[in-house]
C-alpha atoms as a PDB file:
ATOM      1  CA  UNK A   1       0.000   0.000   0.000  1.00  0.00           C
ATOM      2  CA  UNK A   2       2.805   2.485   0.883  1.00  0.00           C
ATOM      3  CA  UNK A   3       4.198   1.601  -2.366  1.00  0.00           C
ATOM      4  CA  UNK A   4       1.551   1.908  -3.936  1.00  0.00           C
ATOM      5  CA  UNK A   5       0.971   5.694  -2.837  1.00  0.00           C
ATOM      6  CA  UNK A   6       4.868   6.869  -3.682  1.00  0.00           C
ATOM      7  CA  UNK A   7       4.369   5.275  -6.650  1.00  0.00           C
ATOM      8  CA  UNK A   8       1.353   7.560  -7.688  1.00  0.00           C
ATOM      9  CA  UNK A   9       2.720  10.745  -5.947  1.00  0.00           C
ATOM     10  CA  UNK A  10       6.065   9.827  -7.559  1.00  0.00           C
ATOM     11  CA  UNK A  11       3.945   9.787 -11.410  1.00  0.00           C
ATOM     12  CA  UNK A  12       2.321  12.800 -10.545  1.00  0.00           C
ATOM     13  CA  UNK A  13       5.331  14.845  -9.616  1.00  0.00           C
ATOM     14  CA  UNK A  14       6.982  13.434 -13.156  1.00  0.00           C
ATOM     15  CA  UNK A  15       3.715  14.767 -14.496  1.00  0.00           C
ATOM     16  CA  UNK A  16       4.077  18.195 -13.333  1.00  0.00           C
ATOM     17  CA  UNK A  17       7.669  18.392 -14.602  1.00  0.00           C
ATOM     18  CA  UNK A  18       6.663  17.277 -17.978  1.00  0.00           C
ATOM     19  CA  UNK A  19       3.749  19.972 -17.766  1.00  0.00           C
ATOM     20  CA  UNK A  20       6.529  22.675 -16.703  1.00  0.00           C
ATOM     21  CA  UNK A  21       8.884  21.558 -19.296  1.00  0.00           C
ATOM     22  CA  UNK A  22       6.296  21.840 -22.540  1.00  0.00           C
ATOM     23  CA  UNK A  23       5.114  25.692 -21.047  1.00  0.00           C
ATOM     24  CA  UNK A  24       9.073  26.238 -21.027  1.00  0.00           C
ATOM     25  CA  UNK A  25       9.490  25.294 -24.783  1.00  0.00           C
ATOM     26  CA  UNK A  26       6.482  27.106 -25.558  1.00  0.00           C
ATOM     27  CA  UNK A  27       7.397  30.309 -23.902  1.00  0.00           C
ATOM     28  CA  UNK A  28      10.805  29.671 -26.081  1.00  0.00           C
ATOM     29  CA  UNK A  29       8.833  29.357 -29.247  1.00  0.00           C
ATOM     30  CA  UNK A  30       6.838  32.620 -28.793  1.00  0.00           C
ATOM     31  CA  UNK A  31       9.754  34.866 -28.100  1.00  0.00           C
END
């Protein structure tokens, strides 16, 4: 079970990253 719950907090912090990482390149592109 505790596992279980790093495992999904652990996914949802990559998530975030990836989210921060694509609004990054974006802001790149439109300047």
């Amino acid at each position: 079970m505790r596992l279980g719950r790093r495992c999904s907090l652990h996914i949802r912090l990559r998530h975030l990253l990836t989210l921060v990482t694509t609004v990054d390149k974006r802001g790149e592109v439109s300047k």
